[in-house]
N, C-alpha and C. Protein backbone atom coordinates (compact mmCIF):
# COMPACT_ATOMS: atom_id res chain seq x y z
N UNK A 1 -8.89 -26.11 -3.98
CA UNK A 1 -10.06 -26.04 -3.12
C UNK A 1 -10.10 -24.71 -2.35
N UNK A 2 -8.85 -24.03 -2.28
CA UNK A 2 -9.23 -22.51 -1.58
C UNK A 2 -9.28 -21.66 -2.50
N UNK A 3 -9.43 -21.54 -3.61
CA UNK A 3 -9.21 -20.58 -4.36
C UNK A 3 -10.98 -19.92 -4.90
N UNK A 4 -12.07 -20.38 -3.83
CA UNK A 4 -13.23 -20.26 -4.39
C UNK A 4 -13.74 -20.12 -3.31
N UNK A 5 -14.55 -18.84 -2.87
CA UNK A 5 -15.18 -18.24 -1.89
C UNK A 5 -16.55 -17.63 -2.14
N UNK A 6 -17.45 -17.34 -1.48
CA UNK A 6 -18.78 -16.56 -1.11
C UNK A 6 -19.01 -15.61 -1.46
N UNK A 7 -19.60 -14.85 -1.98
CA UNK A 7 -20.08 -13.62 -1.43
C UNK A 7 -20.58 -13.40 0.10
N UNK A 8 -19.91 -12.36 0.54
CA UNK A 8 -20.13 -11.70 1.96
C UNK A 8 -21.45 -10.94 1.80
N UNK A 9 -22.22 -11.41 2.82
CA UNK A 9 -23.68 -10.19 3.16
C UNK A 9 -23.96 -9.09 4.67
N UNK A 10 -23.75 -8.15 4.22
CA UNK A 10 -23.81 -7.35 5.31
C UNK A 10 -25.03 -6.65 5.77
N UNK A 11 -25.49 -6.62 6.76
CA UNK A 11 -26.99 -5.52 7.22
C UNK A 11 -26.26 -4.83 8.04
N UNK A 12 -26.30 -3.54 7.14
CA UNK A 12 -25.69 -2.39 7.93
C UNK A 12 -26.69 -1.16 8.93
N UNK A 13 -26.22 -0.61 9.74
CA UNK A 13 -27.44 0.51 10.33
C UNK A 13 -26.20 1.23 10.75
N UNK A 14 -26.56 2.47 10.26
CA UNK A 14 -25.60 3.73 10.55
C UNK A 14 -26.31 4.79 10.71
N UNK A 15 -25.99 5.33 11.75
CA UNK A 15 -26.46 6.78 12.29
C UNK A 15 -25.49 8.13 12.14
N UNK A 16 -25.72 9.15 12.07
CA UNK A 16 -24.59 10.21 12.47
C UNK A 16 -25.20 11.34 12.46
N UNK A 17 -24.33 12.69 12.84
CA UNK A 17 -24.64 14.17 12.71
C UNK A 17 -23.09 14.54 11.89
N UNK A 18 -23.54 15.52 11.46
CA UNK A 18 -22.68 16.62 11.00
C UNK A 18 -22.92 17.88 11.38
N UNK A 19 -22.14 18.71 12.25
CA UNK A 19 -22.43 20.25 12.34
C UNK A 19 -21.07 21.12 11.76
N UNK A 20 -21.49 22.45 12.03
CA UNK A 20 -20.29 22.89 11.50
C UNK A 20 -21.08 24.19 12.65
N UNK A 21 -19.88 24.92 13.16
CA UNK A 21 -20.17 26.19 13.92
C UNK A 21 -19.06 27.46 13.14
N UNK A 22 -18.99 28.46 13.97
CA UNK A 22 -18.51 29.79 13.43
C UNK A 22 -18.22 29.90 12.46
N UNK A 23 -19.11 30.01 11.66
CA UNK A 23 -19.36 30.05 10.08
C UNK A 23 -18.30 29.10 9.39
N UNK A 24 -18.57 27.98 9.72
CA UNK A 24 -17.34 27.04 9.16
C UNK A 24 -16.44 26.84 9.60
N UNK A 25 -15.88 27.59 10.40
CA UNK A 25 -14.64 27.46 10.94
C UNK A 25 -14.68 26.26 12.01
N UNK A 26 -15.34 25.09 12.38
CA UNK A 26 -15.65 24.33 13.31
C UNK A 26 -16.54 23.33 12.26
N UNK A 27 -15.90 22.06 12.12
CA UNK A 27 -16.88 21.14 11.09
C UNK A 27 -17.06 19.81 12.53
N UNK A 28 -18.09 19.14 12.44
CA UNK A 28 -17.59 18.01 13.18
C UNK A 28 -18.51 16.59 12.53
N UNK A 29 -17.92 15.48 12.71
CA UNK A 29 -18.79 14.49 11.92
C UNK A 29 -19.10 13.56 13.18
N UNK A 30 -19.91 13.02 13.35
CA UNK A 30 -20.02 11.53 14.42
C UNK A 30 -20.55 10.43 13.57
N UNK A 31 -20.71 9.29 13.75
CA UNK A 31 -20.87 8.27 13.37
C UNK A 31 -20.98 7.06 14.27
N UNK A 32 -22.35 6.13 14.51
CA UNK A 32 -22.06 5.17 15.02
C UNK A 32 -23.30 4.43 14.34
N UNK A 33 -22.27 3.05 14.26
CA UNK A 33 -22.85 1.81 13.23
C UNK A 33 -22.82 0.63 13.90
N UNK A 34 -23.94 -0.34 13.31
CA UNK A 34 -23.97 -1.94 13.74
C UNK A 34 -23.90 -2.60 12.51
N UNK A 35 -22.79 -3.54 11.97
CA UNK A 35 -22.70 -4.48 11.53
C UNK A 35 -22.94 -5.69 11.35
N UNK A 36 -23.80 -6.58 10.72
CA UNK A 36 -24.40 -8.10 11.04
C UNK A 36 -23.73 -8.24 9.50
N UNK A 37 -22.57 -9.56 9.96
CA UNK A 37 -21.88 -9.95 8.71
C UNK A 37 -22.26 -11.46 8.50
N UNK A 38 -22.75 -12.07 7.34
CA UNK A 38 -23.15 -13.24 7.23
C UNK A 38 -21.67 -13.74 5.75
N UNK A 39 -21.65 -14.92 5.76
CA UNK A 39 -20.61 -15.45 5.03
C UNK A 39 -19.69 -14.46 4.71
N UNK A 40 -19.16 -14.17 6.20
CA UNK A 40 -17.84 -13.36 5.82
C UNK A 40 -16.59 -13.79 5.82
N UNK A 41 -16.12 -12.62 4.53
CA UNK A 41 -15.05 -13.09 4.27
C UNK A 41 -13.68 -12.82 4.76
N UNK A 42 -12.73 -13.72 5.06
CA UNK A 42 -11.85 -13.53 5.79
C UNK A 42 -10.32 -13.85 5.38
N UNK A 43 -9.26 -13.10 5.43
CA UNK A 43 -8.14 -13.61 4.87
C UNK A 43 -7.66 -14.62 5.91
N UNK A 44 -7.24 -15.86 5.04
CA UNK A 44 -6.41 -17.06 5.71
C UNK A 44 -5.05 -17.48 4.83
N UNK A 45 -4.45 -17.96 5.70
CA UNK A 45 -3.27 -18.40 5.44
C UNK A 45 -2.97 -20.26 6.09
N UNK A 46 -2.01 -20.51 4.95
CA UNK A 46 -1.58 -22.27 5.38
C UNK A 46 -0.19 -21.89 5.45
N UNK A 47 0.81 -22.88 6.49
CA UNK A 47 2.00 -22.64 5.97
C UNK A 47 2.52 -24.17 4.91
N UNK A 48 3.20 -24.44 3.71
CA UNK A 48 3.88 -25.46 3.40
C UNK A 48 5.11 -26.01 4.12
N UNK A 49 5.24 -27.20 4.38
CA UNK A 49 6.48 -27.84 4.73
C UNK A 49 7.74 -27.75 4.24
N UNK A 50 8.16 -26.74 3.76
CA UNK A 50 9.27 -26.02 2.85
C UNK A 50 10.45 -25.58 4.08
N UNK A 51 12.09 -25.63 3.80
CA UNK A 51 12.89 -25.17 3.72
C UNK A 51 13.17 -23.75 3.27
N UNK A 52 12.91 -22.58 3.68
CA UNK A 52 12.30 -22.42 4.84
C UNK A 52 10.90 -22.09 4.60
N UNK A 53 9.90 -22.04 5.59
CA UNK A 53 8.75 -22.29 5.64
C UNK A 53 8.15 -20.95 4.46
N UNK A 54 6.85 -21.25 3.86
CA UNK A 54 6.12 -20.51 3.13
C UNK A 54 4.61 -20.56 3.73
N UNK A 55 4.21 -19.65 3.31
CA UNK A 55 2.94 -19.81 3.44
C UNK A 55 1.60 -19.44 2.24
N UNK A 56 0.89 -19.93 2.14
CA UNK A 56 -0.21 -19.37 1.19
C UNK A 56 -1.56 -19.04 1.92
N UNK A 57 -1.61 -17.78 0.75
CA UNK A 57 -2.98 -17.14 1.74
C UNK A 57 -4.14 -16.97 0.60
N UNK A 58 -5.20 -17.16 1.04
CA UNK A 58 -6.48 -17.50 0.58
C UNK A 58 -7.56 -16.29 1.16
N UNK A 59 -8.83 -16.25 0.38
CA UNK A 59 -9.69 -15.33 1.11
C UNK A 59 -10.59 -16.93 1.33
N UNK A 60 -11.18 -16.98 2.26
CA UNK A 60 -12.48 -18.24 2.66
C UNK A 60 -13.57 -17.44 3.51
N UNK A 61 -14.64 -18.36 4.00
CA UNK A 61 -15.75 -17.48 4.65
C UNK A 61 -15.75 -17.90 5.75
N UNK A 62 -16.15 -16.72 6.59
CA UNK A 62 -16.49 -17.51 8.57
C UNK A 62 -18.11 -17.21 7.99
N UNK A 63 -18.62 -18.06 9.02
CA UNK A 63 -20.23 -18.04 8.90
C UNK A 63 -20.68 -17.00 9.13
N UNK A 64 -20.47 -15.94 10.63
CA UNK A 64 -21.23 -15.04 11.05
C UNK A 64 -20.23 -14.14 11.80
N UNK A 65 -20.38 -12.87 11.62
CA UNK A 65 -19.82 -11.67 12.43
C UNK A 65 -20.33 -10.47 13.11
N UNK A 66 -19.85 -10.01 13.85
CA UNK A 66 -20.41 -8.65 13.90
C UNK A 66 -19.60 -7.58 14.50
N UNK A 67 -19.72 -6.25 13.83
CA UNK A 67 -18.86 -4.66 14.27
C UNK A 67 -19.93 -3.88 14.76
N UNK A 68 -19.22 -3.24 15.45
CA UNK A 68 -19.96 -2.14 15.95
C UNK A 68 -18.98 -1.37 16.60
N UNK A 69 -19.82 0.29 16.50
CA UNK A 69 -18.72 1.35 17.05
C UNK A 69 -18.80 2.41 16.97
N UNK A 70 -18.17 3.65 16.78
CA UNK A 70 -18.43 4.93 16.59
C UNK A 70 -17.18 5.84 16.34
N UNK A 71 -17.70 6.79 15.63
CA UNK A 71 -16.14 7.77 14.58
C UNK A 71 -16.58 9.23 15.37
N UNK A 72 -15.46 9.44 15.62
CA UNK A 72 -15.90 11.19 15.74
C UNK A 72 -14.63 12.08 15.25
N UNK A 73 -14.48 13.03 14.05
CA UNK A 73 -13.88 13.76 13.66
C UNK A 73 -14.22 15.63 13.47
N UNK A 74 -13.08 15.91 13.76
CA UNK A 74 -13.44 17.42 14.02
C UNK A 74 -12.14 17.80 13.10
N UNK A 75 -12.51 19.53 12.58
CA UNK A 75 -11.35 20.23 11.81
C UNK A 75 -11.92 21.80 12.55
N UNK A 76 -10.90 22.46 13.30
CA UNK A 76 -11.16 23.81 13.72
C UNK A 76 -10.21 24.27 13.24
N UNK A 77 -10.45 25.73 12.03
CA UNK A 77 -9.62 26.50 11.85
C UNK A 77 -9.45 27.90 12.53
N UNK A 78 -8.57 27.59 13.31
CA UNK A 78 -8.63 28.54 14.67
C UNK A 78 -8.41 30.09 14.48
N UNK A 79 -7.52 30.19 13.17
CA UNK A 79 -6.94 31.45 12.47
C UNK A 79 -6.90 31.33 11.19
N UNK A 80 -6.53 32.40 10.09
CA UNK A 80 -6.02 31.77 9.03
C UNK A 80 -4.76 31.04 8.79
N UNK A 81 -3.93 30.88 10.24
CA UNK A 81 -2.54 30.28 10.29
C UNK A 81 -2.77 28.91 10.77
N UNK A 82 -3.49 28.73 11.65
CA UNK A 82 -3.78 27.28 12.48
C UNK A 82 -5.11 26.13 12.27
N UNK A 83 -4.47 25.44 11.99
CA UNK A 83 -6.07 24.49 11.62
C UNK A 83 -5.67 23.10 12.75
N UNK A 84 -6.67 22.89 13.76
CA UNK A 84 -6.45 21.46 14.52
C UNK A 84 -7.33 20.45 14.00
N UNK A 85 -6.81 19.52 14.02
CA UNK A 85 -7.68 18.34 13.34
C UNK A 85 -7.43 17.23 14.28
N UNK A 86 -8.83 16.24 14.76
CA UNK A 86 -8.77 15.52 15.54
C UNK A 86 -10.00 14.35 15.32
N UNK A 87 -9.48 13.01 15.22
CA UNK A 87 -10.31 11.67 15.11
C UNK A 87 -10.15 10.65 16.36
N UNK A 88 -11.64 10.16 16.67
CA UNK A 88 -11.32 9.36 17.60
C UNK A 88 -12.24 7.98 17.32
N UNK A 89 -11.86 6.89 17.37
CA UNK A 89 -12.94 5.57 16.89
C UNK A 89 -13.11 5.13 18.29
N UNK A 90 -13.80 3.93 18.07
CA UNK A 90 -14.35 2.82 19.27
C UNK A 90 -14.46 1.71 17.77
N UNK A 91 -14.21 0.65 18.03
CA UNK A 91 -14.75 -0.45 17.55
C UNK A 91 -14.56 -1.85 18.23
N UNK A 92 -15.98 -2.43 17.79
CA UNK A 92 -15.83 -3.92 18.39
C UNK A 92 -16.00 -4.33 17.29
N UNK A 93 -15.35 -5.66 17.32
CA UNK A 93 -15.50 -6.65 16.18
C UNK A 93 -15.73 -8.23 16.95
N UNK A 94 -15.88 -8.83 16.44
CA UNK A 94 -16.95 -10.50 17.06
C UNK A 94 -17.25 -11.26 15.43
N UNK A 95 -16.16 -12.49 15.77
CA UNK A 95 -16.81 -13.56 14.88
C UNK A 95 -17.78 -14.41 15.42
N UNK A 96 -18.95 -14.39 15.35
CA UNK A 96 -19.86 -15.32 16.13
C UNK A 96 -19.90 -16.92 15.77
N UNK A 97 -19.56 -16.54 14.78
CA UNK A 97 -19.99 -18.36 14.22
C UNK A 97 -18.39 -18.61 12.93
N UNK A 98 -17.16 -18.79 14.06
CA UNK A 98 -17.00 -19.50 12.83
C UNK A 98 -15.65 -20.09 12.91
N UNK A 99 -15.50 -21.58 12.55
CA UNK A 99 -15.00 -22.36 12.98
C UNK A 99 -14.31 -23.17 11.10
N UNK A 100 -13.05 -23.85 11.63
CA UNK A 100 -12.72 -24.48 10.31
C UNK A 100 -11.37 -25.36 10.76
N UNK A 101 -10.92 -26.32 10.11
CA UNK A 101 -10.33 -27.17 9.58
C UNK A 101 -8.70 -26.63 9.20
N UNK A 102 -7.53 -26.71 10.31
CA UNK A 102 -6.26 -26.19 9.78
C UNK A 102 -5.60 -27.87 9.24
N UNK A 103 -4.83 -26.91 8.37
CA UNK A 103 -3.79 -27.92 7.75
C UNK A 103 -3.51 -29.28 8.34
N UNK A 104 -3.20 -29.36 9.58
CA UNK A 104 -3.53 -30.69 11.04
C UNK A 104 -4.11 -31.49 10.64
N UNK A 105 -5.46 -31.20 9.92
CA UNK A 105 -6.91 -31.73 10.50
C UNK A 105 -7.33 -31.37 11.57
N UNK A 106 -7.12 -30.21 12.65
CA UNK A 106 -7.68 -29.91 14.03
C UNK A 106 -8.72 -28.95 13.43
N UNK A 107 -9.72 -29.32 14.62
CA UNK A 107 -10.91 -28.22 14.78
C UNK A 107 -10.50 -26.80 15.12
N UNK A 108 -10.51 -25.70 14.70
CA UNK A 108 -9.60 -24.47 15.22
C UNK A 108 -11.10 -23.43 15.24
N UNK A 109 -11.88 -23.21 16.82
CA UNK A 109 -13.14 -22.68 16.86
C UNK A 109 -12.21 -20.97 17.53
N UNK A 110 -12.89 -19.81 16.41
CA UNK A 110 -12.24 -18.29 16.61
C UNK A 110 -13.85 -17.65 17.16
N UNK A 111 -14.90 -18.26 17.68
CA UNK A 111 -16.36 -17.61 17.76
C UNK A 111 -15.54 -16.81 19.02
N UNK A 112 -16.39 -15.91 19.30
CA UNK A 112 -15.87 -14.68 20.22
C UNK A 112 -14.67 -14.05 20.00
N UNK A 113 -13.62 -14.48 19.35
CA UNK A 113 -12.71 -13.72 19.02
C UNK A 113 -13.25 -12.32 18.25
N UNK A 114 -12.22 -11.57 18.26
CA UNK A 114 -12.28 -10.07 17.56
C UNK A 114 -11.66 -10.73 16.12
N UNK A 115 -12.20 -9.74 14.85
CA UNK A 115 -11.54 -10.04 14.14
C UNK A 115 -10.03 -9.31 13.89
N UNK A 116 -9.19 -9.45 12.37
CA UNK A 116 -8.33 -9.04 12.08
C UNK A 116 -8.23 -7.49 12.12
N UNK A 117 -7.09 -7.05 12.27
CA UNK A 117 -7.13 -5.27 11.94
C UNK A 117 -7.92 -4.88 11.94
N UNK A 118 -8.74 -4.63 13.44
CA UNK A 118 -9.50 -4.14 14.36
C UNK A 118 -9.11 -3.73 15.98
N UNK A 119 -8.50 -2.57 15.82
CA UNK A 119 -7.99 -1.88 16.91
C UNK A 119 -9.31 -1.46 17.63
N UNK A 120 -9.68 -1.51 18.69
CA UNK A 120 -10.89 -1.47 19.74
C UNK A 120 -10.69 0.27 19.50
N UNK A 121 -9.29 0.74 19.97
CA UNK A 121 -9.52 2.47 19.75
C UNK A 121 -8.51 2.79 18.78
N UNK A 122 -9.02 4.15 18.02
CA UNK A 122 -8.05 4.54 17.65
C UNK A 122 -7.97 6.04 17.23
N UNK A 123 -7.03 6.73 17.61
CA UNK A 123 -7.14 8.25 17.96
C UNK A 123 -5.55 9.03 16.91
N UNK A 124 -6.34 10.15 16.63
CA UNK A 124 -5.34 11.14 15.55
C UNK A 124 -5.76 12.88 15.89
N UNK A 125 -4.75 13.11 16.04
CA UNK A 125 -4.75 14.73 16.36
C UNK A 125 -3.45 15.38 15.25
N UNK A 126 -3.81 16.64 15.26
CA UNK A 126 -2.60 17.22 14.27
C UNK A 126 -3.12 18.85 14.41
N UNK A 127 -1.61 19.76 13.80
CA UNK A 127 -1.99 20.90 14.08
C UNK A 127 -1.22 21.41 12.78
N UNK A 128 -2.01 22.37 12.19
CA UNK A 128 -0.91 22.76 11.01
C UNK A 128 -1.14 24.14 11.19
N UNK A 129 0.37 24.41 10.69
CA UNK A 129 0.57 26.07 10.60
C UNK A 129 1.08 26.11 9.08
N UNK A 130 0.42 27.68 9.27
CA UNK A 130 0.85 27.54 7.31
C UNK A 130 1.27 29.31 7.84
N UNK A 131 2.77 29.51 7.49
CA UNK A 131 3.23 30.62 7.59
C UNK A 131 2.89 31.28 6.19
N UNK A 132 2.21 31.47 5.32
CA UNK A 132 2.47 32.48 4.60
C UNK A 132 3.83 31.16 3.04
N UNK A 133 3.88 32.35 1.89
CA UNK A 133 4.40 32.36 1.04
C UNK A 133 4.87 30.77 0.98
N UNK A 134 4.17 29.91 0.70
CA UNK A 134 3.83 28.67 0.43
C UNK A 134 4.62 27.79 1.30
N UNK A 135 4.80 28.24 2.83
CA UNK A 135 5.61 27.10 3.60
C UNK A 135 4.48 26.88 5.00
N UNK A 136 4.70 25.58 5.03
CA UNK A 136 3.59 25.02 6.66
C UNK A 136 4.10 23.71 7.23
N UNK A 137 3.86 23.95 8.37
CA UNK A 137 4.51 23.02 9.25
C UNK A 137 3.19 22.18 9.98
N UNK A 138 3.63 20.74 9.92
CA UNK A 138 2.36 20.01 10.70
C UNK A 138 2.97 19.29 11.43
N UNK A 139 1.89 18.92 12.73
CA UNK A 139 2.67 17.88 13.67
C UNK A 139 1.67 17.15 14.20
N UNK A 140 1.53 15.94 13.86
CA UNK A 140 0.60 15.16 14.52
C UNK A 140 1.05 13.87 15.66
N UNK A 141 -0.15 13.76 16.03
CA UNK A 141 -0.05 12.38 16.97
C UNK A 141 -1.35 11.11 17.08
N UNK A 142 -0.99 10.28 16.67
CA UNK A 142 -1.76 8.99 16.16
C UNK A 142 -1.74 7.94 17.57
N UNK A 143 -2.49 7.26 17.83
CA UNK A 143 -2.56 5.57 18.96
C UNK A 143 -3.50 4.65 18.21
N UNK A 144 -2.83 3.34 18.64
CA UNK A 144 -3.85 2.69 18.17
C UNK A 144 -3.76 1.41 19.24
N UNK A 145 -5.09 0.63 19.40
CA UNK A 145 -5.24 -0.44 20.13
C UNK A 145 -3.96 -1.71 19.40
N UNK A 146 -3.67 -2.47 20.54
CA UNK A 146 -3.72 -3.72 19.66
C UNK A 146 -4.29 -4.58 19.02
N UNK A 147 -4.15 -5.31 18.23
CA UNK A 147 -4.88 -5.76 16.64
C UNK A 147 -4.54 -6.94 16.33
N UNK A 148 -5.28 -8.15 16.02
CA UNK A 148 -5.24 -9.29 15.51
C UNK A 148 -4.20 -9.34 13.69
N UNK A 149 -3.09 -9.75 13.46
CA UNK A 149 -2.66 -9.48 12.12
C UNK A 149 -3.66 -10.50 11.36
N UNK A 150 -4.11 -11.60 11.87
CA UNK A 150 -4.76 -12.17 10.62
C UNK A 150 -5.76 -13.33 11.49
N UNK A 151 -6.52 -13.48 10.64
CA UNK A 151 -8.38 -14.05 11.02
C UNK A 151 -7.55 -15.43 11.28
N UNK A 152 -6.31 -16.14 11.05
CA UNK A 152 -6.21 -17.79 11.18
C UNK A 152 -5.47 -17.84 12.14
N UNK A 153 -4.55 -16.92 12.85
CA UNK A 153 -3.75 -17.16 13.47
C UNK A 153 -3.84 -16.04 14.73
N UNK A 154 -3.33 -16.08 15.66
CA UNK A 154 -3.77 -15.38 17.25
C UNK A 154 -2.13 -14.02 17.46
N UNK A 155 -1.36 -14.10 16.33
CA UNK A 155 -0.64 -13.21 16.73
C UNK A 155 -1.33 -11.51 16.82
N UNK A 156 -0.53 -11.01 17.50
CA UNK A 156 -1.34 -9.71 17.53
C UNK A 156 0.04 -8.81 17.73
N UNK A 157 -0.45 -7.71 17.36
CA UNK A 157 0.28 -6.14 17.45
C UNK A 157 0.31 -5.53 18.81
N UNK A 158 1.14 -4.84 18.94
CA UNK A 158 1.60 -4.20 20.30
C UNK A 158 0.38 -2.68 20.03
N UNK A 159 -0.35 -2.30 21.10
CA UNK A 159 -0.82 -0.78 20.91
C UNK A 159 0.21 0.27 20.88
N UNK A 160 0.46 1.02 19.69
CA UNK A 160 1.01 2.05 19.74
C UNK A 160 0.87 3.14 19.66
N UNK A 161 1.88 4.26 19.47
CA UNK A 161 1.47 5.46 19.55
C UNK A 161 2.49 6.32 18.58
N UNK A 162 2.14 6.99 17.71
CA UNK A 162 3.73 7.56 17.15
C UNK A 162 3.28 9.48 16.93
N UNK A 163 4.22 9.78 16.51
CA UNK A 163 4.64 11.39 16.40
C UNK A 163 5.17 11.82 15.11
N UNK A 164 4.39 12.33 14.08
CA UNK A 164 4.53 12.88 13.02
C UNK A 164 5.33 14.09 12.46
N UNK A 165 6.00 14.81 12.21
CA UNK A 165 5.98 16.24 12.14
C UNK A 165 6.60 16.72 10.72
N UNK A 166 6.55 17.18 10.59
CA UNK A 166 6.75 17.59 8.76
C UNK A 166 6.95 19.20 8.58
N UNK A 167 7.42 19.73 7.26
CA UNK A 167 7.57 20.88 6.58
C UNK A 167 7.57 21.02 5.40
N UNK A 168 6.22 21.51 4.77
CA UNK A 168 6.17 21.16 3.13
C UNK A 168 6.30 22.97 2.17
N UNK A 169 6.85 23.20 1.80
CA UNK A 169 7.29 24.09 0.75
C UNK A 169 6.22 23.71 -0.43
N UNK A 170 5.57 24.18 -0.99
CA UNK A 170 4.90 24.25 -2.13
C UNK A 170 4.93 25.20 -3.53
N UNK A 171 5.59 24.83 -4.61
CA UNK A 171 5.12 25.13 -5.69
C UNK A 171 4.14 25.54 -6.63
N UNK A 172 3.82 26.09 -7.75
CA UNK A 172 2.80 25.41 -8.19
C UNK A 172 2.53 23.72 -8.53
N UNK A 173 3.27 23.47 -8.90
CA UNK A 173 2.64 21.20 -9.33
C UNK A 173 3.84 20.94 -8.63
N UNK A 174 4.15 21.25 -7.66
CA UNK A 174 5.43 20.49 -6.85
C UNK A 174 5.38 21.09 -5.52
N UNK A 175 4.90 19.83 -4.85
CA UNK A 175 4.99 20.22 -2.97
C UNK A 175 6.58 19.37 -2.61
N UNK A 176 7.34 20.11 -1.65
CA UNK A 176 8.69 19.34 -1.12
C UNK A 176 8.42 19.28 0.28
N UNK A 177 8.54 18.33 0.89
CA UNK A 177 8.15 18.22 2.21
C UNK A 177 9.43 17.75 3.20
């Protein structure tokens, strides 16, 4: 009985700009969208009464959803040595309608909840240097909100933040990083 799901319908509306300044050297994108999700689909999971416990996961439908939010990404190449690159989101997410039946038999109602892997913000910066004779160094820095792991269950992720940094040597058909 779970192995048979909906098609999901979405009415999307998306807006944005794109510019680019000093002759290219400055690109920038924006983006902001509204989402109206009807029989959407959502990953779920049951656990079995097993030694030790298992679980099975299913795609099924919530009745009604909705996202909304906005992207903004930029790439400035400051020199021919330095390029900064920087993304920043907003998103909301909202199941409006949708309610179901756990393993129990309990009523389990998620309407107003956010959905799954939907961080409210989430932000990326990085800077690369490229010295010359095929060697460059990058270093970035990423955050992200905390996040629902899955549409059936209320655990959630810690907001984090981490620190990238790298050194890639390049070849011709072989980058070593």
């Amino acid at each position: 009985s779970k192995r048979s799901f909906e098609a999901e319908i979405n009415n999307t509306l998306e807006t944005g700009l794109k510019s680019s300044f000093f002759e290219d050297e400055l690109t920038t994108q924006l983006a902001i969208f509204y989402i109206q999700r009807k029989e959407q689909q959502v990953k779920s999971s049951y656990s079995k009464e097993t030694t030790p416990p298992s679980f099975q996961e299913f795609i099924a439908n919530a009745a009604e959803g909705k996202n909304y939010g906005l992207e903004l990404e930029s790439k400035w190449d400051l020199n021919k040595y330095l390029t900064w690159t920087a993304s920043a989101g907003y998103l909301k997410t909202e199941f409006t309608d949708y309610k179901y039946i756990d393993e129990d038999n309990n009523l389990v109602n998620k309407d107003n909840r956010a959905q799954a892997h939907s961080p409210e913000y989430s932000f990326a910066s990085s800077l690369n240097i490229d010295f010359g004779n095929s060697l460059s160094f990058e270093i970035e820095a990423e955050a992200k909100d905390s996040f629902y792991f899955s549409d059936s269950h209320d655990k959630q992720s810690d907001s984090y933040e981490l620190i990238h940094a790298s050194i890639q040597y390049t070849l011709t058909n072989l980058e070593l990083s």
